[in-house]
N, C-alpha and C. Protein backbone atom coordinates (compact mmCIF):
# COMPACT_ATOMS: atom_id res chain seq x y z
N UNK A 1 0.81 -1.20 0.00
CA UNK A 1 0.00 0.00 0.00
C UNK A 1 0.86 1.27 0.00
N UNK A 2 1.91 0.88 0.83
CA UNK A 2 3.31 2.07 1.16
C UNK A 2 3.76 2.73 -0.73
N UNK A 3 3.98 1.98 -1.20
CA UNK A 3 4.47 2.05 -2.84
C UNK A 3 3.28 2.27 -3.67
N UNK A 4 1.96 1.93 -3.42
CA UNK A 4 1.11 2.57 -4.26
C UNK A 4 0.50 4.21 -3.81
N UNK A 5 0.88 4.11 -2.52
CA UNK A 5 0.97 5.97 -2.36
C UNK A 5 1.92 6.48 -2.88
N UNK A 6 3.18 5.75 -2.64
CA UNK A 6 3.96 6.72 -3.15
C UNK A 6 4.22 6.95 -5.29
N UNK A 7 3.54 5.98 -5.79
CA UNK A 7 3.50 6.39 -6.91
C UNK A 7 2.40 7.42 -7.68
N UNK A 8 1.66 7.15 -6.98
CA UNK A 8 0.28 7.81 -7.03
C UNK A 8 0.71 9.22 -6.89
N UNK A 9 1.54 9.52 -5.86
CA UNK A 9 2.01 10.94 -5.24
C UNK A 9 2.89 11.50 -6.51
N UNK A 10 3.65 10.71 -7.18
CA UNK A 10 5.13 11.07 -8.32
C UNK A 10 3.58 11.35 -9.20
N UNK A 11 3.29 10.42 -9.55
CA UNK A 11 2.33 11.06 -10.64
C UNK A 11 1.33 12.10 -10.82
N UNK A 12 0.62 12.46 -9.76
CA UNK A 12 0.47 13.95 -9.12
C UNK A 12 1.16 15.10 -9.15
N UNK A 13 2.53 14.77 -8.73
CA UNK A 13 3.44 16.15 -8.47
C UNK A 13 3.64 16.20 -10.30
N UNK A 14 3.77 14.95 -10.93
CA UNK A 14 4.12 15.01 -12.38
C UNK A 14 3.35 15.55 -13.23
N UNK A 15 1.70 15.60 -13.13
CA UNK A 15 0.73 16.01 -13.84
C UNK A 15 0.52 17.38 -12.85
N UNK A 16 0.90 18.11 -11.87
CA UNK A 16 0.54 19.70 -11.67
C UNK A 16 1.76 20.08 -12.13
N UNK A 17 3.08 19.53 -12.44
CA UNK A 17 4.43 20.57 -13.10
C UNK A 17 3.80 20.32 -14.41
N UNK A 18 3.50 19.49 -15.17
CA UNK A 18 2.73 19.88 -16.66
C UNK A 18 1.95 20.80 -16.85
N UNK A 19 0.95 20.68 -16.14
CA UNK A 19 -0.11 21.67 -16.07
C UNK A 19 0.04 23.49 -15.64
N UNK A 20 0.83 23.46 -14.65
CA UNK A 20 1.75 24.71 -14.79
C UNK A 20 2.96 25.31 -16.03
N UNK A 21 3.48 24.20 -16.23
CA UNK A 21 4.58 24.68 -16.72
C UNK A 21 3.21 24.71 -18.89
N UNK A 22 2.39 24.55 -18.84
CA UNK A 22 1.67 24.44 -19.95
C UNK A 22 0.88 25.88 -19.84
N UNK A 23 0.33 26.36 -18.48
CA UNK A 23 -0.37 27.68 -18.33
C UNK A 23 0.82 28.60 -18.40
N UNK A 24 1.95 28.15 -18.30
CA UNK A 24 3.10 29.73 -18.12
C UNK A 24 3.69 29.59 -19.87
N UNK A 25 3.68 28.62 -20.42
CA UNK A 25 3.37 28.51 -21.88
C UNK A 25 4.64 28.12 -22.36
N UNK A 26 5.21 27.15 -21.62
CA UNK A 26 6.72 27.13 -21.71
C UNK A 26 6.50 25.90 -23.52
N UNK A 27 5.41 25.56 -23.11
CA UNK A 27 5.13 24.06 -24.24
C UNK A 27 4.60 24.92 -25.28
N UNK A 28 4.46 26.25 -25.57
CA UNK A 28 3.49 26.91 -26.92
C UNK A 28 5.09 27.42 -27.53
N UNK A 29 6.08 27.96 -26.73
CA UNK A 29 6.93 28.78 -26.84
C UNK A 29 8.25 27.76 -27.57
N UNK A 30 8.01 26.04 -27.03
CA UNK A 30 8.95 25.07 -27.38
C UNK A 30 8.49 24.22 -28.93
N UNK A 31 7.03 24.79 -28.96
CA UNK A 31 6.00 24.49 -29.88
C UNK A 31 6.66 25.43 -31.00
N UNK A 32 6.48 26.47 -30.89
CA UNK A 32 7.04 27.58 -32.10
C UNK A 32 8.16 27.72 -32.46
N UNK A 33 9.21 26.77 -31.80
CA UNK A 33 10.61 27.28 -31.81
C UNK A 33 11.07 26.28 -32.52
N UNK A 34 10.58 24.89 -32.14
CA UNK A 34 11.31 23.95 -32.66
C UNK A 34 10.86 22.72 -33.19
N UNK A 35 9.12 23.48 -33.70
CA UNK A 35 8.31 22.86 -34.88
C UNK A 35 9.10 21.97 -35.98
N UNK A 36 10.00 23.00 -36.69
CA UNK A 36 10.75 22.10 -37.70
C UNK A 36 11.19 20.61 -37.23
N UNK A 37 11.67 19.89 -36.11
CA UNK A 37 12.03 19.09 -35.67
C UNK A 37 11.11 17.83 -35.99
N UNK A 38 9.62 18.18 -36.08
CA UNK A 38 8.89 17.52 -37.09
C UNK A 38 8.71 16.80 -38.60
N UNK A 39 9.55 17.91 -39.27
CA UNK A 39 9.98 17.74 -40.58
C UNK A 39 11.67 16.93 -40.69
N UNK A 40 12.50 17.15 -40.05
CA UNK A 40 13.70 16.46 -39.93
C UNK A 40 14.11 15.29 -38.99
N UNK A 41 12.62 15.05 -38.67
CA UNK A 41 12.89 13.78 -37.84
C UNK A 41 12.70 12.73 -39.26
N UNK A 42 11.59 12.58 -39.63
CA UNK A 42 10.99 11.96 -40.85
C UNK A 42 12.04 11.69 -41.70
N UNK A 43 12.85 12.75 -42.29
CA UNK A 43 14.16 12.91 -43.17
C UNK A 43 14.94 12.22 -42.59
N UNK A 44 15.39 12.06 -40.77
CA UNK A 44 16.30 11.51 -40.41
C UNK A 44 16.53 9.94 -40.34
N UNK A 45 15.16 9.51 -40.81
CA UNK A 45 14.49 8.33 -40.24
C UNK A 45 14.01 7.93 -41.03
N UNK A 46 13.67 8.16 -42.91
CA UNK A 46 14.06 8.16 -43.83
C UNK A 46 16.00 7.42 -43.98
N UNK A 47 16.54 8.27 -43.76
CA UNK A 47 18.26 8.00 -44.10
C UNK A 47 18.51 6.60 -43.11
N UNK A 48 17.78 6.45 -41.82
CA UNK A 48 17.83 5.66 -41.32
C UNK A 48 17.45 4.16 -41.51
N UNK A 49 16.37 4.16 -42.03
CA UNK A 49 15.61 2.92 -42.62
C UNK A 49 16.48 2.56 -43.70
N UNK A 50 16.81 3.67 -44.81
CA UNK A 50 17.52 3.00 -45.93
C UNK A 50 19.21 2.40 -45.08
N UNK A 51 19.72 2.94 -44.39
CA UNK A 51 20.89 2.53 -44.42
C UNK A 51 20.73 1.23 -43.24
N UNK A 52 19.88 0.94 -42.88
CA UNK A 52 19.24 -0.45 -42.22
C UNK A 52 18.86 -1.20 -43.11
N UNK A 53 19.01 -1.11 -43.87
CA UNK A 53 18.69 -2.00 -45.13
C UNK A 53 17.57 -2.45 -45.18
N UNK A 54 16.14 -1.60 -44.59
CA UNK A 54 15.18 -1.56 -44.99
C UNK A 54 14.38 -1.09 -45.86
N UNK A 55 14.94 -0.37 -46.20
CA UNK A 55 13.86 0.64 -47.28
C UNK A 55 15.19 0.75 -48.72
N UNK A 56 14.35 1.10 -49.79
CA UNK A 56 15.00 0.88 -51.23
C UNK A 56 15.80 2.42 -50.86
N UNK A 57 17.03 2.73 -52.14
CA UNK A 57 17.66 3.85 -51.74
C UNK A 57 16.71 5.16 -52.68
N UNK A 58 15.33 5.01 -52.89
CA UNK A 58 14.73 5.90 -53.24
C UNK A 58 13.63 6.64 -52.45
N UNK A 59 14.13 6.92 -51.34
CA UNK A 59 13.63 6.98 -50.17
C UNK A 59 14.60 8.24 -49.36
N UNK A 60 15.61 8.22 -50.30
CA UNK A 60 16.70 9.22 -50.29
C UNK A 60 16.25 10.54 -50.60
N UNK A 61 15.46 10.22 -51.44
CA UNK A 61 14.86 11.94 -52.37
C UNK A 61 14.28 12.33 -51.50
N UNK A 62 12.98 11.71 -50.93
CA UNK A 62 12.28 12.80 -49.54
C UNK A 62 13.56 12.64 -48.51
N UNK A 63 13.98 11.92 -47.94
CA UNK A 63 14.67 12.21 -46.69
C UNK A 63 15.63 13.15 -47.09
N UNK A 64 16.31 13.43 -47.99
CA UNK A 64 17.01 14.78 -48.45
C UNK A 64 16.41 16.08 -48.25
N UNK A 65 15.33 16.07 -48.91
CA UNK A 65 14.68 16.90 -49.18
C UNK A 65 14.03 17.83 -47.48
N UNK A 66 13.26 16.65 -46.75
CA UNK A 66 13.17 17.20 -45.32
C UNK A 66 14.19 17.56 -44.76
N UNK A 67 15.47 16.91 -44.18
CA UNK A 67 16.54 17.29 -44.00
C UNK A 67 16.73 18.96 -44.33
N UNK A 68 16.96 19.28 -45.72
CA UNK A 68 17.43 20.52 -45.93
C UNK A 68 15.72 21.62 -45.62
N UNK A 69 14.84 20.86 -45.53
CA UNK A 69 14.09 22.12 -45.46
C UNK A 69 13.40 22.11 -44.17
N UNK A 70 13.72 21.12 -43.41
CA UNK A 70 13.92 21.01 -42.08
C UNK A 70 14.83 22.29 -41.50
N UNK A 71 16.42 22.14 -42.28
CA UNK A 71 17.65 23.32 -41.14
C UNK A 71 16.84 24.52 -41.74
N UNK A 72 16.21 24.61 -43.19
CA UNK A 72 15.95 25.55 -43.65
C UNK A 72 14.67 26.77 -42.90
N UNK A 73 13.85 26.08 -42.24
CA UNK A 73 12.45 26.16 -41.52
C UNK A 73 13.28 26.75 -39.94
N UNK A 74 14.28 25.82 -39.80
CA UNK A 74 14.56 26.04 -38.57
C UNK A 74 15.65 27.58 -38.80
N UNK A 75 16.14 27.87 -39.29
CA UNK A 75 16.85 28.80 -39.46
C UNK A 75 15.71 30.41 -39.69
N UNK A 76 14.52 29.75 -40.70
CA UNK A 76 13.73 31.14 -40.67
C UNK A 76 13.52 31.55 -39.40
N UNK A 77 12.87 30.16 -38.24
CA UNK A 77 12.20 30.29 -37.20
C UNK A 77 13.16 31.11 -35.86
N UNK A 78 14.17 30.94 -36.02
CA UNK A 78 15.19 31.41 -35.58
C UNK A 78 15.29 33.20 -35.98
N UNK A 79 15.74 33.32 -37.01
CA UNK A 79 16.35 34.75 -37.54
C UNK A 79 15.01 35.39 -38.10
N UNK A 80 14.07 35.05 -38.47
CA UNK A 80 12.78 35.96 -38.96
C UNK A 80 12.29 35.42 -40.05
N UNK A 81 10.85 35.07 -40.45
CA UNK A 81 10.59 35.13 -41.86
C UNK A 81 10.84 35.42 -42.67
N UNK A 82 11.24 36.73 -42.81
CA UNK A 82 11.35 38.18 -43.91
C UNK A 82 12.81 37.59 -44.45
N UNK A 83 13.89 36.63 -44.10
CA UNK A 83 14.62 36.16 -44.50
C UNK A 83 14.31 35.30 -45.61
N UNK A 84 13.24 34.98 -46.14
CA UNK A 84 12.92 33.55 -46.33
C UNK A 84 12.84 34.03 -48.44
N UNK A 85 13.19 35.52 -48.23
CA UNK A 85 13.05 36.14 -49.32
C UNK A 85 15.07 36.15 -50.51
N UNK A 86 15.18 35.65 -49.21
CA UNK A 86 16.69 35.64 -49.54
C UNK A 86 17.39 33.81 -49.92
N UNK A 87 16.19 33.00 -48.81
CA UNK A 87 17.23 31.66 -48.85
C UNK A 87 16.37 31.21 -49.43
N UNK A 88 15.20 31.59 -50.03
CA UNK A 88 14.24 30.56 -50.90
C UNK A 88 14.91 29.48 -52.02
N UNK A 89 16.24 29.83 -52.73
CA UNK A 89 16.72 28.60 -53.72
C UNK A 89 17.50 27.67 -52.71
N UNK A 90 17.43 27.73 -51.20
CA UNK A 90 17.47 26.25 -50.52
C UNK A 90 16.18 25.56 -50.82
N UNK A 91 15.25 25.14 -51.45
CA UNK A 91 13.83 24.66 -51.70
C UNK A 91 14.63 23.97 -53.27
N UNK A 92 14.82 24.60 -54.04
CA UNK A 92 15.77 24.23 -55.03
C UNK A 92 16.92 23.43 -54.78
N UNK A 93 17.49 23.68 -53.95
CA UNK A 93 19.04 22.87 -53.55
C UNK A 93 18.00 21.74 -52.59
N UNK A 94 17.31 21.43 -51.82
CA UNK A 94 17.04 20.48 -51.12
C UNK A 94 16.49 19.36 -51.88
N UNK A 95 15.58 19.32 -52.71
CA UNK A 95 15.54 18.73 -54.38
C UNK A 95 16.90 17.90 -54.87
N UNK A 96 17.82 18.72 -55.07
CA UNK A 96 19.03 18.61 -55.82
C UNK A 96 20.21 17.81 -54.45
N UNK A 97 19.74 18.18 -53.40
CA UNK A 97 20.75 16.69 -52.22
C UNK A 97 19.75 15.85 -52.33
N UNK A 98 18.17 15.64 -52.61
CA UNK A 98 17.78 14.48 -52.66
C UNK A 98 18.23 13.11 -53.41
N UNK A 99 18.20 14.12 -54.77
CA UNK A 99 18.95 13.25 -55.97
C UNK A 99 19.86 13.05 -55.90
N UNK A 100 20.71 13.73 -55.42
CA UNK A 100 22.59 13.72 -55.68
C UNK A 100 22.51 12.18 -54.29
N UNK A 101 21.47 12.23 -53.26
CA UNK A 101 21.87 11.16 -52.60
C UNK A 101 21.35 9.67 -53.11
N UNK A 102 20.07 10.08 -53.74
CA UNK A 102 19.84 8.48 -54.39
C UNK A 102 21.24 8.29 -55.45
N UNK A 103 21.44 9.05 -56.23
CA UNK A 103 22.58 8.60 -57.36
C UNK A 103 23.64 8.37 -56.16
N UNK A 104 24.16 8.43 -55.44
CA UNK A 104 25.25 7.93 -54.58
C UNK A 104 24.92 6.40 -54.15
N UNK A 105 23.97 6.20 -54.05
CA UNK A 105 23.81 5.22 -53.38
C UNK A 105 22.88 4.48 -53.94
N UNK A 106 22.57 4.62 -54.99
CA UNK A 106 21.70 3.34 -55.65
C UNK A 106 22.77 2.52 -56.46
N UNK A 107 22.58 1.42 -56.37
CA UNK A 107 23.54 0.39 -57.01
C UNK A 107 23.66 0.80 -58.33
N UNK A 108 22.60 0.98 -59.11
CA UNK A 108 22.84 0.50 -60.70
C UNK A 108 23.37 2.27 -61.03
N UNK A 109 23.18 3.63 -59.99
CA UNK A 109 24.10 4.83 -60.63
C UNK A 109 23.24 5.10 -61.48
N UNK A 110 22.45 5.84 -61.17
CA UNK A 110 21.24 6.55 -62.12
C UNK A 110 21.50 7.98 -63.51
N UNK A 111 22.13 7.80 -64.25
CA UNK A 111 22.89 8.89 -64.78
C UNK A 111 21.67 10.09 -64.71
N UNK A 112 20.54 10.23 -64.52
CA UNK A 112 19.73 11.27 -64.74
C UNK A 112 19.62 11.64 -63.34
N UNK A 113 19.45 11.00 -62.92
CA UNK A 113 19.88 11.51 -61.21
C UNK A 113 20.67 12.65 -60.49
N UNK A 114 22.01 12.16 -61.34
CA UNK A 114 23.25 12.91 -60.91
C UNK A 114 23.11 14.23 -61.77
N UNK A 115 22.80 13.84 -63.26
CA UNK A 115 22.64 15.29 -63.94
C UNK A 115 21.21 16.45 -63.62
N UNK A 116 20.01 15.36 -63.25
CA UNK A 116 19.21 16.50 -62.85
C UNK A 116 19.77 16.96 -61.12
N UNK A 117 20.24 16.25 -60.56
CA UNK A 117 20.92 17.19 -59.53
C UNK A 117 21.67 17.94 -59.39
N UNK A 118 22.97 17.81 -60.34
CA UNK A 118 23.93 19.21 -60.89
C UNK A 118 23.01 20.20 -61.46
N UNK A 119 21.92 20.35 -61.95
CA UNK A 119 21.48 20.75 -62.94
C UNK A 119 20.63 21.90 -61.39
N UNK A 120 19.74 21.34 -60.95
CA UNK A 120 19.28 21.95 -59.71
C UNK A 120 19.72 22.61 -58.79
N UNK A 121 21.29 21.93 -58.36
CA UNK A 121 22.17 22.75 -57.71
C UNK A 121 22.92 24.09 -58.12
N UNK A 122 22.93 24.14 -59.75
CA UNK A 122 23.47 25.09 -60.62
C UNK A 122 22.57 26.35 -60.57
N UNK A 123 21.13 25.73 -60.57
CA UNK A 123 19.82 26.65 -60.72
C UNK A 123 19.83 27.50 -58.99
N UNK A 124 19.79 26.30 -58.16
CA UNK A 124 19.87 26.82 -56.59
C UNK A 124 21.05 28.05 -56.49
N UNK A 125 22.37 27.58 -56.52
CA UNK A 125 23.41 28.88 -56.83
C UNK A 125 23.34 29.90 -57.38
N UNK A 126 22.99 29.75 -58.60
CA UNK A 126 22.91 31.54 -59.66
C UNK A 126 21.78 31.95 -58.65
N UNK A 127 20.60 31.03 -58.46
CA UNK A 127 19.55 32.09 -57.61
C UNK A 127 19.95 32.92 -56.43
N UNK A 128 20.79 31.94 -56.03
CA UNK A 128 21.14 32.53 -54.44
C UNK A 128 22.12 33.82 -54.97
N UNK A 129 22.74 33.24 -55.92
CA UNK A 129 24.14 34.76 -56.19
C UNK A 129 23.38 35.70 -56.73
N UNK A 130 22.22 36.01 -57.29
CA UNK A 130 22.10 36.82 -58.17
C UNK A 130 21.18 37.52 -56.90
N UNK A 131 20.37 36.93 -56.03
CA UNK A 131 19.80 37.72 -54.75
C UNK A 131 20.67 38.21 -54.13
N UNK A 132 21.78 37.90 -53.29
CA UNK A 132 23.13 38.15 -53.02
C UNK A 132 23.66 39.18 -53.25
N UNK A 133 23.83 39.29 -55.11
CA UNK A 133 24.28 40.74 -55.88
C UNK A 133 23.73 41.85 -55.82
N UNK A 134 22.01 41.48 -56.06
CA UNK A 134 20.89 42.08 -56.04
C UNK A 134 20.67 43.03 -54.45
N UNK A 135 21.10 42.21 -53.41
CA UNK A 135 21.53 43.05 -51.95
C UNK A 135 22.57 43.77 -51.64
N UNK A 136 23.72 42.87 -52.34
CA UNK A 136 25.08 43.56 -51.57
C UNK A 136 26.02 43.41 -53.35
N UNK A 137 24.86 44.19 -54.06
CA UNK A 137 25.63 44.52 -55.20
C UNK A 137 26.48 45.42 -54.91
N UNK A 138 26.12 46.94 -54.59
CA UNK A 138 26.87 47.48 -54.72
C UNK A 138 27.93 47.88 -53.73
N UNK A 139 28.01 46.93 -52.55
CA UNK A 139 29.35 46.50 -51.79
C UNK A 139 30.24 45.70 -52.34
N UNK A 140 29.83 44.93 -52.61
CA UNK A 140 30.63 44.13 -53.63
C UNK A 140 31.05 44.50 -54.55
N UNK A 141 30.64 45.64 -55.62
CA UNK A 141 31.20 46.69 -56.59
C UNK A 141 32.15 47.49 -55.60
N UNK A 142 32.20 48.22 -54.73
CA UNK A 142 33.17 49.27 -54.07
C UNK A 142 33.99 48.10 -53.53
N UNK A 143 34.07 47.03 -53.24
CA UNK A 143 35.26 46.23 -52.39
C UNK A 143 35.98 45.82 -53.71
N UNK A 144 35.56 45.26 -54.78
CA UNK A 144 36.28 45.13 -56.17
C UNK A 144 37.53 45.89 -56.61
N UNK A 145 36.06 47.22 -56.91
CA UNK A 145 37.33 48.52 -57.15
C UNK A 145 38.43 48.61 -55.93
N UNK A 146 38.21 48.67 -54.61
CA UNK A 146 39.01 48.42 -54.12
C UNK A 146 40.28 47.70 -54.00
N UNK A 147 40.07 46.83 -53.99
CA UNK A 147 40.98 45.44 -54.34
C UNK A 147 41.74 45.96 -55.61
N UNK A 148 40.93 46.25 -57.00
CA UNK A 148 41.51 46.27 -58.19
C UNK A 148 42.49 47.93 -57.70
N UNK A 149 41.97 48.58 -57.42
CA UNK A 149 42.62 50.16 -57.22
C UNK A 149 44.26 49.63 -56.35
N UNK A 150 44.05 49.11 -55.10
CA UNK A 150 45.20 48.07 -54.24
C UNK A 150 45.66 47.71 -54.85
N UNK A 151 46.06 46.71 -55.92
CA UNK A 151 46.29 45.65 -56.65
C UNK A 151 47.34 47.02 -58.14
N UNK A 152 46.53 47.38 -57.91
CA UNK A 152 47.43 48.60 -59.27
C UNK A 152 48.53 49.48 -58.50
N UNK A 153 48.12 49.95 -57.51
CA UNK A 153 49.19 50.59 -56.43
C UNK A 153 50.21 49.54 -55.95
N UNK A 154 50.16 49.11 -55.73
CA UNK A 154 51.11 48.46 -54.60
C UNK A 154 51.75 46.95 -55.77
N UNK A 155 51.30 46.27 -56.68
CA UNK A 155 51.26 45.65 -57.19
C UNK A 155 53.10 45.54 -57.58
N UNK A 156 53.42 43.80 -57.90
CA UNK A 156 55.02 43.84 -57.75
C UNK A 156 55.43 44.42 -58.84
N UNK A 157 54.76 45.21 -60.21
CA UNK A 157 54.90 45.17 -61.43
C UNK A 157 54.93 46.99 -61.01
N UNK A 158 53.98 47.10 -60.40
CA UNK A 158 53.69 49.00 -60.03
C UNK A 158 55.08 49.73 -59.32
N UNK A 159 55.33 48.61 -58.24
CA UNK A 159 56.76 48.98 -57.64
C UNK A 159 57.87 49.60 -58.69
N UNK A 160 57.94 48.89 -59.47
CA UNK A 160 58.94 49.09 -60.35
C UNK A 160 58.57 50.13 -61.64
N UNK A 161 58.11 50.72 -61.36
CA UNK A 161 57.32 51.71 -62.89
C UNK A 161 57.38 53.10 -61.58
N UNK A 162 57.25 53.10 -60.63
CA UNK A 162 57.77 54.21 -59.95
C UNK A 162 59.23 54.53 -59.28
């Protein structure tokens, strides 16, 4: 009887720290923060099954795919939405590690695989550089000239012409 009070009691004290710690909102706040963990479990567990040698290696494309838009989700949730205007060709690149991981790892080497994943990753990059330019174009223009202006002054060829 001694041990069924006292479990009875743990499970009590266990269900009013839930119930508090749920009204002070600690579970809405762990809810919003680290939602994505939803999406990259699946992906993780995905990669897992296949390399258990349960599941075929085409099973690679979604678990890639969550994976990157899993850190991707978690990174908006972190630094702000309004970012999401900048890393959107990770949605493109997460696509492109799907494939690039089935062609790694499927036996027979899928040649369309590997090329539509270069092909995606190529598309993911220019997007990202050309947003990139499109922000910090014209820093990147004044650090150039810089460099090139440096590079004419001081240069081992300039030394010697003065």
């Amino acid at each position: 009887m001694v041990k069924n009070k006292y479990s009875a009691g743990i499970f009590i004290l266990l269900a009013g720290i839930v119930i508090l710690l749920g009204k002070l909102g600690v579970f809405s706040f762990i809810g919003s923060v680290f939602w994505p963990l939803f999406i990259l479990v699946p992906g993780i567990l995905l990669h897992v099954l296949f390399f258990g040698r349960l599941l075929p290696a085409v099973v690679l494309i979604p678990g890639g795919m969550l994976c990157v838009y899993a850190l991707l989700f978690l990174f908006c949730t972190v630094s702000g939405w309004d970012n999401m205007k900048y890393v959107w060709p990770f949605f493109i690149l997460g696509l492109a590690v799907g494939l690039y991981e089935f062609y790694l790892f499927e036996s027979s080497r899928p040649r369309f695989a590997f090329t539509a994943s270069v092909a995606l990753a190529a598309v993911s990059a220019a997007a990202f550089a050309l947003i990139l330019l499109w922000k910090w174009g014209v820093y990147l223009i004044a650090i150039a000239l810089i460099a090139v202006g440096a590079w004419m002054m001081y240069g081992r060829k300039a030394r010697s012409r003065w």
